[in-house]
Protein backbone atom coordinates (compact mmCIF):
# COMPACT_ATOMS: atom_id res chain seq x y z
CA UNK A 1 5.77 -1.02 -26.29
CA UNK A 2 5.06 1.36 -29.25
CA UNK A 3 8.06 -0.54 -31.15
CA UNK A 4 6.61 -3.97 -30.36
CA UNK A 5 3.06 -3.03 -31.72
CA UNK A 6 4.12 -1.64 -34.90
CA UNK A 7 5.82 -4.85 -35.48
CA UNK A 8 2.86 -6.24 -34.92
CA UNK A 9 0.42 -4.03 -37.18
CA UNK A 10 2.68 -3.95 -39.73
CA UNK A 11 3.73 -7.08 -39.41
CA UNK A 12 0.22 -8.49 -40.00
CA UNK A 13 -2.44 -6.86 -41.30
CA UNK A 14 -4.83 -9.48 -40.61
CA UNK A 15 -4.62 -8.76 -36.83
CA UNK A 16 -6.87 -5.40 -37.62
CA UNK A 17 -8.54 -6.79 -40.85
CA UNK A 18 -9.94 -10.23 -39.73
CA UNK A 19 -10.25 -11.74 -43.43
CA UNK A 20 -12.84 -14.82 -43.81
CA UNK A 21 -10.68 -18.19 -44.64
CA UNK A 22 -11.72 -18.31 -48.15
CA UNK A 23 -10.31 -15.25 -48.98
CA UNK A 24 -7.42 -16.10 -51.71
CA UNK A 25 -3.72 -15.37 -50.99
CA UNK A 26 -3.96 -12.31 -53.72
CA UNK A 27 -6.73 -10.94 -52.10
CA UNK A 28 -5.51 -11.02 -48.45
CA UNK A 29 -2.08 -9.23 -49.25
CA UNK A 30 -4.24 -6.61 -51.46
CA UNK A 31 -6.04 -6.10 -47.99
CA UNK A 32 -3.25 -6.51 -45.74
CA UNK A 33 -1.58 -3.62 -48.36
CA UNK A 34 -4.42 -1.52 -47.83
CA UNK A 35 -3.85 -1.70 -44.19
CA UNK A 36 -0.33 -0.94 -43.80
CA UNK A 37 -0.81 2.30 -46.50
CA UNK A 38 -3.10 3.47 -44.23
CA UNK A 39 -1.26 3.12 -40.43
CA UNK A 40 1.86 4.13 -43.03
CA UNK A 41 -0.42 7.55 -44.37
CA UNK A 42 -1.66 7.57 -40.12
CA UNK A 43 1.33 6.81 -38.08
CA UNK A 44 -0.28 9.07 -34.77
CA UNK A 45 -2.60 5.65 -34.89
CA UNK A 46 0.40 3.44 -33.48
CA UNK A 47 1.07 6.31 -30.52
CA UNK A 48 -2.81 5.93 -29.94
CA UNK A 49 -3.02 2.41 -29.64
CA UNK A 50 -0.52 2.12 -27.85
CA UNK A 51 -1.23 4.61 -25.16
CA UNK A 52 -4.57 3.52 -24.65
CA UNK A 53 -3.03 -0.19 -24.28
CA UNK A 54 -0.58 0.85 -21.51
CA UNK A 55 -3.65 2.45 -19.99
CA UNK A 56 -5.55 -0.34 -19.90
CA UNK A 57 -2.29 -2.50 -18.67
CA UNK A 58 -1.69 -0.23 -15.82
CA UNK A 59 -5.53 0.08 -14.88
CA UNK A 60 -4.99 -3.31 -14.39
CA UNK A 61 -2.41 -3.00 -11.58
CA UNK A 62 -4.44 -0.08 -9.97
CA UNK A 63 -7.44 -2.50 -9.39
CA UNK A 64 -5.09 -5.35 -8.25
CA UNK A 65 -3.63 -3.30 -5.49
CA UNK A 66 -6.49 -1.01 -5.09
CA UNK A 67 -6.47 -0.97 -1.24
CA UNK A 68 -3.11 -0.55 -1.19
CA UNK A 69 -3.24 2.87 -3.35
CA UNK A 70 -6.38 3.96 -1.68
CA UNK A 71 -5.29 3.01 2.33
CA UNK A 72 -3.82 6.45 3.78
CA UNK A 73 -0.63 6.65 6.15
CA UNK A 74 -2.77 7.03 9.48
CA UNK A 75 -3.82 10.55 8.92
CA UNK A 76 -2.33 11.43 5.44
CA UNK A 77 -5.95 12.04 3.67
CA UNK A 78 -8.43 15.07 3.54
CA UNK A 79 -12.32 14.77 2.12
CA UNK A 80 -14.49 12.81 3.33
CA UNK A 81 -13.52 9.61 5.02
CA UNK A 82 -16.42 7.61 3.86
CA UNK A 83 -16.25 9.02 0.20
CA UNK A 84 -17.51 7.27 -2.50
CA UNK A 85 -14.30 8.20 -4.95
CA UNK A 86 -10.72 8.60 -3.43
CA UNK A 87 -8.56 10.13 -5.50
CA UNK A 88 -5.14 9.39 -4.85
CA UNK A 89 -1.70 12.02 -5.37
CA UNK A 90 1.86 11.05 -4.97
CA UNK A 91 3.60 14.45 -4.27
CA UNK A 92 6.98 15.89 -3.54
CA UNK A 93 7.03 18.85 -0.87
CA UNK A 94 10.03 20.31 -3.59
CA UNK A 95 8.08 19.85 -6.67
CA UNK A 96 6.49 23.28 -7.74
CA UNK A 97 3.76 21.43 -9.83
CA UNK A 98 2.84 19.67 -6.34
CA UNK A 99 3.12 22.73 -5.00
CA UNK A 100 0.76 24.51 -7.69
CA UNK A 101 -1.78 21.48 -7.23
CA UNK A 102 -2.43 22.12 -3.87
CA UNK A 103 -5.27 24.91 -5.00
CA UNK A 104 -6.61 22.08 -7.64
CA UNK A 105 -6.94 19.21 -5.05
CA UNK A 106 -8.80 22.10 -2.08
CA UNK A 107 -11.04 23.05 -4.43
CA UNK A 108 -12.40 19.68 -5.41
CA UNK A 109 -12.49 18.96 -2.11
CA UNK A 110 -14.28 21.66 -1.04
CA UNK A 111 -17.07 21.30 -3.75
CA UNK A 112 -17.43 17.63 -3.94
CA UNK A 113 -18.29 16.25 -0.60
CA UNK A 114 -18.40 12.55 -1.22
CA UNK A 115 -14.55 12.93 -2.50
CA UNK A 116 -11.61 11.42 -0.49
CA UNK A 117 -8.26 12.75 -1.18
CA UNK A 118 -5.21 10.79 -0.10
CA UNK A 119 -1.62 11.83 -0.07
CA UNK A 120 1.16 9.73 -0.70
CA UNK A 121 4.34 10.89 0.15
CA UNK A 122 7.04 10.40 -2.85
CA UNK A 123 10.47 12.09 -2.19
CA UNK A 124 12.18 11.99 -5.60
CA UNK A 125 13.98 15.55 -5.63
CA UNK A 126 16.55 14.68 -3.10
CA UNK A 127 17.70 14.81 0.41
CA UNK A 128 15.52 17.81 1.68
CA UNK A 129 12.52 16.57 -0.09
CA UNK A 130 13.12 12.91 2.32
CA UNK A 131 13.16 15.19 5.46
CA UNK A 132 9.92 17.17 4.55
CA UNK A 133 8.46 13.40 3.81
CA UNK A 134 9.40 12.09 6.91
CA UNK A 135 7.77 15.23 9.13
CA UNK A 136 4.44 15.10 6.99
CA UNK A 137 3.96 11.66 7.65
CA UNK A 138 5.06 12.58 11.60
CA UNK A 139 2.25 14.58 11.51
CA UNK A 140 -0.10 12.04 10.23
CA UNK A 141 0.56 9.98 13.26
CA UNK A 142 -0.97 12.99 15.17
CA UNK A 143 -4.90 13.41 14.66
CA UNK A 144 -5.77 17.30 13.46
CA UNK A 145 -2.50 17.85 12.25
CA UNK A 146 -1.67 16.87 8.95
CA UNK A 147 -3.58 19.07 6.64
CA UNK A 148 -1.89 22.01 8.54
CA UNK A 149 1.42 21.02 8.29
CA UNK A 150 1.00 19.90 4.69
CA UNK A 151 -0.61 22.73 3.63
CA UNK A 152 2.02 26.08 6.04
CA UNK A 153 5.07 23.34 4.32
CA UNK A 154 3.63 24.03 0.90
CA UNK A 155 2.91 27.54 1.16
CA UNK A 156 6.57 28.08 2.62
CA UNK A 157 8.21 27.32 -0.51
CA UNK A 158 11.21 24.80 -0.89
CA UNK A 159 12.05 22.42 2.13
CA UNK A 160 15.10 24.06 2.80
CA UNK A 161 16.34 22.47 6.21
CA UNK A 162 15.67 26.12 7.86
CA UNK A 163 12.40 26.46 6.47
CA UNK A 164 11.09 22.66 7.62
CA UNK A 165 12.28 22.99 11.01
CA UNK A 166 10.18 26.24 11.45
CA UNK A 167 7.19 25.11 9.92
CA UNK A 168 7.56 22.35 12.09
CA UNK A 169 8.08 23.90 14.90
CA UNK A 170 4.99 25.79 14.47
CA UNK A 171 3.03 22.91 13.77
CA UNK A 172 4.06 21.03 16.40
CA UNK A 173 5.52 18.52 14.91
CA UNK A 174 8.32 16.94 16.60
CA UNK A 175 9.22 13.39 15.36
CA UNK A 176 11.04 14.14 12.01
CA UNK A 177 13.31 11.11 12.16
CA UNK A 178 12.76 8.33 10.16
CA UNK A 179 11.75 5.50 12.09
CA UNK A 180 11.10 2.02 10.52
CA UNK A 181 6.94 2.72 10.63
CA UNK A 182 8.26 5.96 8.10
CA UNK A 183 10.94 3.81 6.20
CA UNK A 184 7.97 1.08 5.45
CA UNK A 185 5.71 3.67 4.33
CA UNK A 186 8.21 5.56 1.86
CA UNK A 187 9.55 2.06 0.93
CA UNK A 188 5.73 1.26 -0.33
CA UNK A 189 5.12 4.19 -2.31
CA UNK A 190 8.27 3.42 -4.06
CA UNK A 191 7.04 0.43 -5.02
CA UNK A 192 3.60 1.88 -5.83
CA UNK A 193 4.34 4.17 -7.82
CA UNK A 194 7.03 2.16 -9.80
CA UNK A 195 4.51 -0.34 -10.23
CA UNK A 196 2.43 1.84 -12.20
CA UNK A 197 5.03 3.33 -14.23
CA UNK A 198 4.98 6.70 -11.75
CA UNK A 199 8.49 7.89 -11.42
CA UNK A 200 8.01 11.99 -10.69
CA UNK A 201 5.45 14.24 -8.98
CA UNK A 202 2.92 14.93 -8.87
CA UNK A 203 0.83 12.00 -10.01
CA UNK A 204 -2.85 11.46 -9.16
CA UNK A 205 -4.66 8.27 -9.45
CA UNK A 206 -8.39 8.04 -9.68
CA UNK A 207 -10.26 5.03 -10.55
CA UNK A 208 -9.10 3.23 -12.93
CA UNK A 209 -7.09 6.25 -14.59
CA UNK A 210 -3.69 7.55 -13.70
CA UNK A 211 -2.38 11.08 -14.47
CA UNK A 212 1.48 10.85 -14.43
CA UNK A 213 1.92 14.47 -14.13
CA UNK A 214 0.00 18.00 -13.10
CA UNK A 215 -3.41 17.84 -14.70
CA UNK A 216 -5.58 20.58 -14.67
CA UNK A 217 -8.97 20.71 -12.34
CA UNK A 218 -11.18 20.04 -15.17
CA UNK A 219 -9.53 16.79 -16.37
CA UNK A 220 -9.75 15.94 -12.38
CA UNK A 221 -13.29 16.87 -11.97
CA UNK A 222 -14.00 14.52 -14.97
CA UNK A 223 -12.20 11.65 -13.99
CA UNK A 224 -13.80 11.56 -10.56
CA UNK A 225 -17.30 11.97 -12.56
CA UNK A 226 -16.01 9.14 -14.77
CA UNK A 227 -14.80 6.76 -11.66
CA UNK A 228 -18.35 7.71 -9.49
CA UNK A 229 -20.33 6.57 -13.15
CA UNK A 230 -18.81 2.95 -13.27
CA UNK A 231 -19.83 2.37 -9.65
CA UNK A 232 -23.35 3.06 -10.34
């Protein structure tokens, strides 16, 4: 993308410098020179541009599928039901940056009551991280027993086989096989997340902005201030 818009900056300056039609052919290269010096002098402006285009591109798909993003997996969601901004996280159950978000995501819940939370399971580190996927979203076909179970799995450190099974057993959580009502679920957030160029954890969407990676609580906080302003 970054390739293809250089071409085009560079490739005509009177894309950024819209010249009036009487301007002579001397004059419009001395301008179009001018330009291309400058993005030449300023080449961070391409990287801009172009980042804030993919943005906007991808915003685009978020809004288009919105109710897909934003419908939870039965139980799979914490917050407030009803809330006014859901903020959305594909996580991993072996990522330690999902694993270090957990604290981020609590405590915007717990001081922003109008905020919904919902979890999207996205197994990308392997065969263990599938198995944890597969009991968490077991658990969200059991009312009161997701957050639990999401929340002992996290704080018992990598899905080892061993580990799951006893924080399953615990939890009571039984149903760890995949069953096609899992597969269809895992199979979506595949395609969600590819969709909007998401292809590790964690990733958190809220309103029309997407955070492919661990983002601190203030950039959170911000964007859920940002995405509650535009509904107003």
């Amino acid at each position: 993308m970054a390739v293809g818009l250089v071409g085009a900056v560079l490739g005509g300056g009177a894309m950024l410098v819209a010249a009036p039609a009487s301007v002579s052919a001397p004059e419009r290269a001395k301008i179009e020179s001018v330009v291309r010096d400058y993005i030449l002098r300023n080449p961070e402006i391409i990287q801009e541009a172009a980042i804030k285009l993919q943005s906007r591109e991808i915003g685009k798909v978020v809004d288009a599928n919105r109710a897909a993003f934003e419908t939870p997996y039965k139980n799979a969601f914490a917050g407030n039901p009803g809330g006014d901004v859901t903020l959305v996280e594909f996580f991993d159950y072996a990522c330690g940056y999902c694993r270090q978000s957990v604290a981020v995501v609590d405590r915007l819940i717990a001081e922003d009551k109008a905020l919904r939370v919902v979890y999207r399971e996205f197994p990308v580190l392997g065969p263990n991280s599938e198995a944890a996927a597969r009991a968490s979203l077991a658990a969200a076909a059991q009312p009161g027993k997701y957050s639990a179970f999401h929340h002992a799995l996290f704080a018992a450190g990598r899905p080892e086989p061993a580990t799951l099974a006893r924080v399953a057993a615990a939890q009571g959580i039984t149903a760890t096989a995949e069953t096609p009502e899992i597969a269809v679920e895992l199979g979506q957030n595949a395609q969600l997340a590819a969709a909007i160029g998401v292809r590790g954890t964690p990733a958190f969407i809220v309103g029309d902005q997407v955070f492919p990676a661990a983002v601190s609580y203030e950039t959170l906080k911000q964007a859920i201030a940002d995405a509650r302003a535009r509904r107003k």
